[in-house]
C-alpha atoms as a PDB file:
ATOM      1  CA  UNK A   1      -3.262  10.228  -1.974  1.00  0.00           C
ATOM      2  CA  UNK A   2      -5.494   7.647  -3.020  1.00  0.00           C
ATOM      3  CA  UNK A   3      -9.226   8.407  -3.712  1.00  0.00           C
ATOM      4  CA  UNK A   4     -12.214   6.605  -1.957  1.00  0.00           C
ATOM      5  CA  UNK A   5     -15.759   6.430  -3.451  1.00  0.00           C
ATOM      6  CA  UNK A   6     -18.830   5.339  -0.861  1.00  0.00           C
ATOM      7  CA  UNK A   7     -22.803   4.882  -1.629  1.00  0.00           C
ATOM      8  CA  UNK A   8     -24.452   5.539   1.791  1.00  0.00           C
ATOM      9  CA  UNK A   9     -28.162   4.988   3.294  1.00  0.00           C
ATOM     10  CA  UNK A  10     -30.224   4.252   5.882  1.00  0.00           C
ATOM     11  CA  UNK A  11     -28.905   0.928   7.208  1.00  0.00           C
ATOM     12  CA  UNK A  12     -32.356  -0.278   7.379  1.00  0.00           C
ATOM     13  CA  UNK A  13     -32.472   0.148   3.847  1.00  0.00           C
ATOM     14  CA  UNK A  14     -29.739  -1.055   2.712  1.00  0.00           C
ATOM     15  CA  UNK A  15     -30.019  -4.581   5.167  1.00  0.00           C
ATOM     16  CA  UNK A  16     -33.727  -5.322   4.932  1.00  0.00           C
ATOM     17  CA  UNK A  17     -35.151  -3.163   2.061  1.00  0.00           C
ATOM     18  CA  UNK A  18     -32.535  -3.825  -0.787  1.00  0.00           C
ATOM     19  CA  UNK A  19     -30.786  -7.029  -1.226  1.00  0.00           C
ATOM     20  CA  UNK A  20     -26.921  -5.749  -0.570  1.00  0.00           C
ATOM     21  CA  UNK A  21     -25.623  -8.978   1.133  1.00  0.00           C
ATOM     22  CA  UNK A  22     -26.930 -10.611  -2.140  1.00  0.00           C
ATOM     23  CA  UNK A  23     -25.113  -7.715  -4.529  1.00  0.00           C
ATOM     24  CA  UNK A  24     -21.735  -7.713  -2.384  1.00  0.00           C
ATOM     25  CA  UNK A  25     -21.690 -11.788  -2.206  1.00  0.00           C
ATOM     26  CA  UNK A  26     -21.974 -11.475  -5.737  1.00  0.00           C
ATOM     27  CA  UNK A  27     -19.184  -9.198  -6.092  1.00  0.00           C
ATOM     28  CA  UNK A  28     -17.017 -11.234  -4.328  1.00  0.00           C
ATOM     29  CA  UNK A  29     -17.083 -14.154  -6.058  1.00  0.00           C
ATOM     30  CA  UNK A  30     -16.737 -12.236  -9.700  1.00  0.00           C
ATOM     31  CA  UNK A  31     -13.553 -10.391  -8.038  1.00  0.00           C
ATOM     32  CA  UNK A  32     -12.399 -14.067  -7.098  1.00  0.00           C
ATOM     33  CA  UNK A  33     -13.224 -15.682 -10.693  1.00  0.00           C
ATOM     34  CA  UNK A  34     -11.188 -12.533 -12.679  1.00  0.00           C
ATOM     35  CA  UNK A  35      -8.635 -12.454  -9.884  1.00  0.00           C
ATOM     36  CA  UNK A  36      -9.051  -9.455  -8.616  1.00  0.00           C
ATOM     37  CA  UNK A  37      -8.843  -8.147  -4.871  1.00  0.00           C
ATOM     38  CA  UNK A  38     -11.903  -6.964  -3.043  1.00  0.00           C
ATOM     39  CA  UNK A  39     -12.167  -3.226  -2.558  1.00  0.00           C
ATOM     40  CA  UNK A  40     -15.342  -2.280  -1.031  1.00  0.00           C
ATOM     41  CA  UNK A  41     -16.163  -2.522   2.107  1.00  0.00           C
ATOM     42  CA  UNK A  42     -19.480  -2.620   4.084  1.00  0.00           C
ATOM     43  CA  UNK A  43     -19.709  -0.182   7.140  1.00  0.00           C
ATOM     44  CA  UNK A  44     -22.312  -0.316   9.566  1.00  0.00           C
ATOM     45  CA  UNK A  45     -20.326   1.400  12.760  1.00  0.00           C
ATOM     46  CA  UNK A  46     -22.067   4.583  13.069  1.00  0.00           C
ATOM     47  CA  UNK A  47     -19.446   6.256  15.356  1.00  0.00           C
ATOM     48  CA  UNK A  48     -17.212   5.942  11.502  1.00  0.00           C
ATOM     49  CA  UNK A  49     -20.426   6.973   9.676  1.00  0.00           C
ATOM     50  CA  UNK A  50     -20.354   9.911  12.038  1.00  0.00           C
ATOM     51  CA  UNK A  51     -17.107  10.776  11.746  1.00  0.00           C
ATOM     52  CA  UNK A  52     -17.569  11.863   7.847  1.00  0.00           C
ATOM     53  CA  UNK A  53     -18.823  15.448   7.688  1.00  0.00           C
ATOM     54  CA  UNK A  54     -22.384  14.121   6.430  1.00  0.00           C
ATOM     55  CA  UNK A  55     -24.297  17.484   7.040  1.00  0.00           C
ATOM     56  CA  UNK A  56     -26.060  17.356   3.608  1.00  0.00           C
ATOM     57  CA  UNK A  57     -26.834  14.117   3.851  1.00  0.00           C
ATOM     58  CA  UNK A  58     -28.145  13.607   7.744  1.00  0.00           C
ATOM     59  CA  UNK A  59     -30.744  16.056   7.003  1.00  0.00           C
ATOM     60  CA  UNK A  60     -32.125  13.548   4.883  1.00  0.00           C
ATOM     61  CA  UNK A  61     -31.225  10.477   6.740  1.00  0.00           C
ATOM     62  CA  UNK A  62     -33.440  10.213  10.002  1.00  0.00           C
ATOM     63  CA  UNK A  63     -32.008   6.773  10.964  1.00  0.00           C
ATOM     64  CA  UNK A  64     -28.740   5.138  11.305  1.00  0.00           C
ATOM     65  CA  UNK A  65     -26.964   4.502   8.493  1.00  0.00           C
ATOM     66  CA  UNK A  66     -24.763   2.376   6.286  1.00  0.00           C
ATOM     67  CA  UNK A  67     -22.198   2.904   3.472  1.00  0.00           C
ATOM     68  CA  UNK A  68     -20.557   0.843   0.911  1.00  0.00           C
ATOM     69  CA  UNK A  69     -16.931   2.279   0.285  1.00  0.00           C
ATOM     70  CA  UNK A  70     -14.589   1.214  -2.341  1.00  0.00           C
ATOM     71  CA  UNK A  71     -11.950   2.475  -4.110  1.00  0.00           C
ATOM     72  CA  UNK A  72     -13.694   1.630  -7.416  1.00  0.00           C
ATOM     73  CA  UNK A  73     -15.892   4.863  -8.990  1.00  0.00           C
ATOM     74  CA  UNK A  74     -17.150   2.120 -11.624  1.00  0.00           C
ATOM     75  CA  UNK A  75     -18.493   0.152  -8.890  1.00  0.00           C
ATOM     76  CA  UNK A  76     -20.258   2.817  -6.883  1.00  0.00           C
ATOM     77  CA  UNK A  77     -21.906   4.708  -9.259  1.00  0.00           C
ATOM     78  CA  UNK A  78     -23.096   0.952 -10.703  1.00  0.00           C
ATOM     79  CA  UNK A  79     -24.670   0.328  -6.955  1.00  0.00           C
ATOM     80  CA  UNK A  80     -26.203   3.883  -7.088  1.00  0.00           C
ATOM     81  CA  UNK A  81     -28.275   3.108 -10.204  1.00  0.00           C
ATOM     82  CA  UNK A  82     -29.112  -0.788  -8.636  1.00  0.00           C
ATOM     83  CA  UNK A  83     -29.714   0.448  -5.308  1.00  0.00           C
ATOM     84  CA  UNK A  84     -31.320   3.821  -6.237  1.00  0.00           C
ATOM     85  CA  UNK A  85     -31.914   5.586  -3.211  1.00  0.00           C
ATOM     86  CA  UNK A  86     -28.661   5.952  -1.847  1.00  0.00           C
ATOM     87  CA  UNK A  87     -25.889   9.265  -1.913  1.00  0.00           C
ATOM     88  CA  UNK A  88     -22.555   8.747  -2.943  1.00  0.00           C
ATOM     89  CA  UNK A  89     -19.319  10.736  -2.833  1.00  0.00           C
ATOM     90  CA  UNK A  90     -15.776  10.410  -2.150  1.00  0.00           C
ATOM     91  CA  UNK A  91     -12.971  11.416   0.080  1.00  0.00           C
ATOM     92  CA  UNK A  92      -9.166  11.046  -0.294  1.00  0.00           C
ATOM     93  CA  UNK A  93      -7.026   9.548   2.158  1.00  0.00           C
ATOM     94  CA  UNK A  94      -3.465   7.800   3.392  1.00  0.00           C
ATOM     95  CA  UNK A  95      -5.750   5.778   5.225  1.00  0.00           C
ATOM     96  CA  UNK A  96      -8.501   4.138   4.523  1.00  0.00           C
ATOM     97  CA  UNK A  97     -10.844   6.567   6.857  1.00  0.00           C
ATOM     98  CA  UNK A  98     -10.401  10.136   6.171  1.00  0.00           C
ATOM     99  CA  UNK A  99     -12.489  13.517   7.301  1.00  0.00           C
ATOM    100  CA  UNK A 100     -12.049  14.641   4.053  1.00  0.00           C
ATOM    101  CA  UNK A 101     -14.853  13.872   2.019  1.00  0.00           C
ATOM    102  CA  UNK A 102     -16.980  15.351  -0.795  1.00  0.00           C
ATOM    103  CA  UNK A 103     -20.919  14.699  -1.376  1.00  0.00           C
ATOM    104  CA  UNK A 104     -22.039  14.414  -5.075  1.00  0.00           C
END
């Protein structure tokens, strides 16, 4: 089952406060100059956001919120010392979206 990894935050931080369209444009186009396919993905739906079993995290998260998701680790934990303030974790899953998910 393949393995997910996500950074999550408020999504006021992460679209006004930090620049993440900047950092994930920027991403893009080094995935397209190596050749590589994109695998991240920027969620803002909170209905998905709500669907992960966020319990630790909500408590600290008093807004809506946003997540990065990929299924690069590497990646992730390089957004979480950019970024900072922002939890990540992982889930498995046959699909993309899975209730399954682990908070680090």
């Amino acid at each position: 089952m393949p393995e997910y990894y996500f950074a999550i935050a408020s999504k006021n931080f992460l679209m006004n406060q930090e620049p993440i369209e900047e950092i994930l444009r920027e991403r893009t186009s080094y995935y397209k100059n190596i050749k590589k396919e994109v695998d991240f993905w920027f969620i803002t739906n909170p209905n998905l956001l709500q669907s992960f079993n966020m319990k630790n995290i909500k408590k600290h998260l008093n807004e809506d919120c946003a997540a990065i998701i990929s299924s690069d680790i590497k990646f992730i934990q390089w957004l979480k010392l950019r970024i900072g303030f922002v939890a990540i974790g992982k889930f498995q899953s046959n699909h993309l979206f899975s209730q399954n998910i682990n908070y680090q």
